[in-house]
N, C-alpha and C. Protein backbone atom coordinates (compact mmCIF):
# COMPACT_ATOMS: atom_id res chain seq x y z
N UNK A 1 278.98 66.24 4.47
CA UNK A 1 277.66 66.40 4.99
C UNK A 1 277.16 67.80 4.64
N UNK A 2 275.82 67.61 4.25
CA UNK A 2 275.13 69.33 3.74
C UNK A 2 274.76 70.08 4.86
N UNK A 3 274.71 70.96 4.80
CA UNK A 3 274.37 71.95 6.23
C UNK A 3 272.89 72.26 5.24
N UNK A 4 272.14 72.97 6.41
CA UNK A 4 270.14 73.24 6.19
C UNK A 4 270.52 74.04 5.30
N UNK A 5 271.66 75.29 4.69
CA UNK A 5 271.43 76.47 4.13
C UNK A 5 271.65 75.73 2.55
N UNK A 6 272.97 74.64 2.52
CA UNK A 6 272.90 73.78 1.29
C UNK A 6 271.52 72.64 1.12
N UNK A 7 271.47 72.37 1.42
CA UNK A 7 270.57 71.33 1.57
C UNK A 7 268.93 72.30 0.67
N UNK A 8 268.54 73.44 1.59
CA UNK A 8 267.55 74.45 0.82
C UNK A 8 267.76 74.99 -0.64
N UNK A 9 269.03 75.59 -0.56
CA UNK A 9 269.65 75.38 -2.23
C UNK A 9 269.32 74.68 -2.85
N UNK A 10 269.47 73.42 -2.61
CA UNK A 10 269.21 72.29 -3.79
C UNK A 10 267.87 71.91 -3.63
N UNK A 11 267.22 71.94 -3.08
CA UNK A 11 265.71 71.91 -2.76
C UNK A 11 265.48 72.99 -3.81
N UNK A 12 265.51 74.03 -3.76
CA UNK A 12 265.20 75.28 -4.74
C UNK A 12 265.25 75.34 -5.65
N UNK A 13 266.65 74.60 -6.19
CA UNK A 13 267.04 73.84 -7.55
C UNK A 13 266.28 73.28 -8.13
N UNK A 14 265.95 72.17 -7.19
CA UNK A 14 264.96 71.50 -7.64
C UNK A 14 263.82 71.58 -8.33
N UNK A 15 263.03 72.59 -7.35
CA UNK A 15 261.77 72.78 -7.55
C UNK A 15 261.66 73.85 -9.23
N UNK A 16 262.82 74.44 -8.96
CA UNK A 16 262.65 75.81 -10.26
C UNK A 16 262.92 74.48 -11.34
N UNK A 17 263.66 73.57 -11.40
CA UNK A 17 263.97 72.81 -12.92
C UNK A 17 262.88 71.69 -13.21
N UNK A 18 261.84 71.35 -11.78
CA UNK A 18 260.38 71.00 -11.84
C UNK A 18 259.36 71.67 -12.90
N UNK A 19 259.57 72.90 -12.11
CA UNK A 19 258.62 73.84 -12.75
C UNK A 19 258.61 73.89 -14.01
N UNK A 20 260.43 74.56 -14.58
CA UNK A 20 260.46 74.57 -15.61
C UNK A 20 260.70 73.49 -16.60
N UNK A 21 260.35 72.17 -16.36
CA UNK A 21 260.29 70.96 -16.77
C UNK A 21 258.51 71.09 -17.25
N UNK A 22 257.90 70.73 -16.38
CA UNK A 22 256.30 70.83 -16.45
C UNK A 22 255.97 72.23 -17.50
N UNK A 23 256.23 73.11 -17.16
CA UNK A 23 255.51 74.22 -18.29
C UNK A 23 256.18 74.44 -19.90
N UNK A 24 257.54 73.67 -19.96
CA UNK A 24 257.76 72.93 -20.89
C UNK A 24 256.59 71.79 -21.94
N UNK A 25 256.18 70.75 -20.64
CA UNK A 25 255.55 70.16 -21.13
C UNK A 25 254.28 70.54 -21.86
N UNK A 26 253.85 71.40 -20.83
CA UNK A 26 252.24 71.87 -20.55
C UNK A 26 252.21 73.06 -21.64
N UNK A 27 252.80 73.82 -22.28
CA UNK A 27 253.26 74.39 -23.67
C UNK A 27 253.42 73.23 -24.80
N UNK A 28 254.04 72.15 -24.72
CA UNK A 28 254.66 71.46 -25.72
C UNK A 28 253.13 70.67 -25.90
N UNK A 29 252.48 70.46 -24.92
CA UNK A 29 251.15 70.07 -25.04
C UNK A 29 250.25 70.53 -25.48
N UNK A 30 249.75 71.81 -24.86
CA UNK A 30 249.34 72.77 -26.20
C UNK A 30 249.07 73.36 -27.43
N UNK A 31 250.43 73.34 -27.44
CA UNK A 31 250.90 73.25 -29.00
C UNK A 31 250.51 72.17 -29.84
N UNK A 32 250.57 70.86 -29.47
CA UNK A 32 250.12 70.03 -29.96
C UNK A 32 248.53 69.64 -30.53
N UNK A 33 247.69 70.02 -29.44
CA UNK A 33 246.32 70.15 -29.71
C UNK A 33 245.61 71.14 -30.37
N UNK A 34 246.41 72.36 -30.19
CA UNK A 34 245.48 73.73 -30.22
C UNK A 34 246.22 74.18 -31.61
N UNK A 35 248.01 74.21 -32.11
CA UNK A 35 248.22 74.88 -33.33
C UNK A 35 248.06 73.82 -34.23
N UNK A 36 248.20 74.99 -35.45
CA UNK A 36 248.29 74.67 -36.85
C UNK A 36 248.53 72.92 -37.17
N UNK A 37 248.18 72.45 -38.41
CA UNK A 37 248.87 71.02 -38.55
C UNK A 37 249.94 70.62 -38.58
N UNK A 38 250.75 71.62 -39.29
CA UNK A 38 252.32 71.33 -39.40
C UNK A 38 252.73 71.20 -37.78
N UNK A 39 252.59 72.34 -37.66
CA UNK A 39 253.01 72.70 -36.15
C UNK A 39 253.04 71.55 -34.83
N UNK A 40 251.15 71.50 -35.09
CA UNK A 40 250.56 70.08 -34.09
C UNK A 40 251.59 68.72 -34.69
N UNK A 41 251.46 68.17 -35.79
CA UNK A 41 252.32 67.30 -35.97
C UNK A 41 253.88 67.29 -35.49
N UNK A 42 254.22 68.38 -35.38
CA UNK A 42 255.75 68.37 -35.00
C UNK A 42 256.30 68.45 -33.52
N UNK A 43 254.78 68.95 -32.82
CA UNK A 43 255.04 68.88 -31.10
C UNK A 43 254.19 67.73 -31.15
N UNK A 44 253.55 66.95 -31.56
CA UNK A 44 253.22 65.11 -31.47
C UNK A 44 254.43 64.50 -31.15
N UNK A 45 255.14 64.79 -32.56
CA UNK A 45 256.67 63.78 -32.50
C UNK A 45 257.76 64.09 -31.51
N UNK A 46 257.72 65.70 -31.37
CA UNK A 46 258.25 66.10 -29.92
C UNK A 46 258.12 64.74 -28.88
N UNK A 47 256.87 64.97 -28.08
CA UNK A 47 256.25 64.47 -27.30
C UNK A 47 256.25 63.28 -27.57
N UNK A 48 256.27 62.65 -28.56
CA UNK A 48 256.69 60.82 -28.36
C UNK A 48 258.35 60.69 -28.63
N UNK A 49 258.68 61.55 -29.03
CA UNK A 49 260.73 61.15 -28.42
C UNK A 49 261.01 61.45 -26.93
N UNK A 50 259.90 62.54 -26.32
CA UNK A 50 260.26 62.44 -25.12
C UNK A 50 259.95 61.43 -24.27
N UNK A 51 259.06 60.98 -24.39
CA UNK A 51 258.64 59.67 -23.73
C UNK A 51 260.36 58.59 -22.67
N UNK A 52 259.90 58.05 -22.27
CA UNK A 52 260.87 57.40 -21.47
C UNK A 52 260.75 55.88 -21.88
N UNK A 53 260.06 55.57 -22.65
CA UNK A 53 260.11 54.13 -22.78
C UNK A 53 261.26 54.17 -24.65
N UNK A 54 261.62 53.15 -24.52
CA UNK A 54 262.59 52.93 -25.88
C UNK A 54 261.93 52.49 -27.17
N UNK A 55 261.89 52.75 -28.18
CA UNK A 55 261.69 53.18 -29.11
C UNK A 55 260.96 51.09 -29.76
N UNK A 56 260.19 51.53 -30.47
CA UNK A 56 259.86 49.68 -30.51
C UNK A 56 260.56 50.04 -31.98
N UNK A 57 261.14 48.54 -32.09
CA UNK A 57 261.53 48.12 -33.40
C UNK A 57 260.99 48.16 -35.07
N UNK A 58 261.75 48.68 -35.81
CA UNK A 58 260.58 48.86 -37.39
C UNK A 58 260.30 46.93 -37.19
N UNK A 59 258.98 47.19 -37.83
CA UNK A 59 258.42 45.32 -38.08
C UNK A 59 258.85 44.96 -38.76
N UNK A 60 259.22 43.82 -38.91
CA UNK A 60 259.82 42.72 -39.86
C UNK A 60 259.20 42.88 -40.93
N UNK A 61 259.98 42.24 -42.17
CA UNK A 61 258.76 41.88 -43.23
C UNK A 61 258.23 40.31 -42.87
N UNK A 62 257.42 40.27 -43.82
CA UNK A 62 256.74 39.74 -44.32
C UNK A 62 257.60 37.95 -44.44
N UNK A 63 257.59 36.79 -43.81
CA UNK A 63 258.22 35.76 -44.61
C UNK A 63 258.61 35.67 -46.26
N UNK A 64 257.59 35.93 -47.08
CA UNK A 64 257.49 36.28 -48.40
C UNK A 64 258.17 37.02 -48.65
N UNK A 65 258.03 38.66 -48.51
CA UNK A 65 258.86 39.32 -48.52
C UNK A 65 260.35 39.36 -48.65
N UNK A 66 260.65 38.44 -47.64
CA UNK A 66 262.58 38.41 -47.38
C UNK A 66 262.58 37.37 -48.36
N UNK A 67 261.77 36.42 -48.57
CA UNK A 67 262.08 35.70 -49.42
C UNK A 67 262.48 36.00 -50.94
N UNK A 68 261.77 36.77 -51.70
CA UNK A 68 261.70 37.83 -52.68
C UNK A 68 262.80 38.45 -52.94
N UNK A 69 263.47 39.36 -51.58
CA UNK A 69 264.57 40.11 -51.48
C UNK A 69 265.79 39.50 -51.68
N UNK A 70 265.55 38.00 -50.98
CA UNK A 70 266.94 37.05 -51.38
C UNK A 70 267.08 36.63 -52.92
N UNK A 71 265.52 36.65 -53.78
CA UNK A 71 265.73 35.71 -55.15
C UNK A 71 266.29 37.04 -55.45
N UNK A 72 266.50 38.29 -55.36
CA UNK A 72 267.21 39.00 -56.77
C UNK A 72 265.47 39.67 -56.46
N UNK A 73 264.45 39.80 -55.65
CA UNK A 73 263.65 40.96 -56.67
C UNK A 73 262.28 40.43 -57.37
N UNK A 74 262.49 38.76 -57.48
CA UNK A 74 261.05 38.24 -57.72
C UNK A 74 260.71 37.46 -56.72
């Protein structure tokens, strides 16, 4: 069982790896809109690996396509 003096600790914890979670973002966001192209493009892709949802699948080809790939190429 935590006593109030642990219990505030980790509350504190908390809040500082909040903070420094968010101004992470709120920089990484920034960056994105406001620098250079290279730059903006590379805190874009940042910011969509961070995301929490899983990654969608490359698309299939084409029926045709696989078909093609099986003759050898025509």
């Amino acid at each position: 069982m935590k006593t109030t003096d642990q219990h505030a600790v980790d509350t504190n914890k908390d809040a500082v790896l909040f903070t420094a979670r968010l101004a992470a973002v709120g920089v990484l966001l920034l960056t994105a809109l406001y620098a250079p192209g290279e730059t903006s493009e590379r805190a874009f892709r940042l910011l969509d690996l961070m995301k929490d949802s899983p990654e969608s699948p490359p698309p299939t080809p084409a029926p045709s396509a696989r078909r093609r790939a099986q003759r050898g190429g025509r």
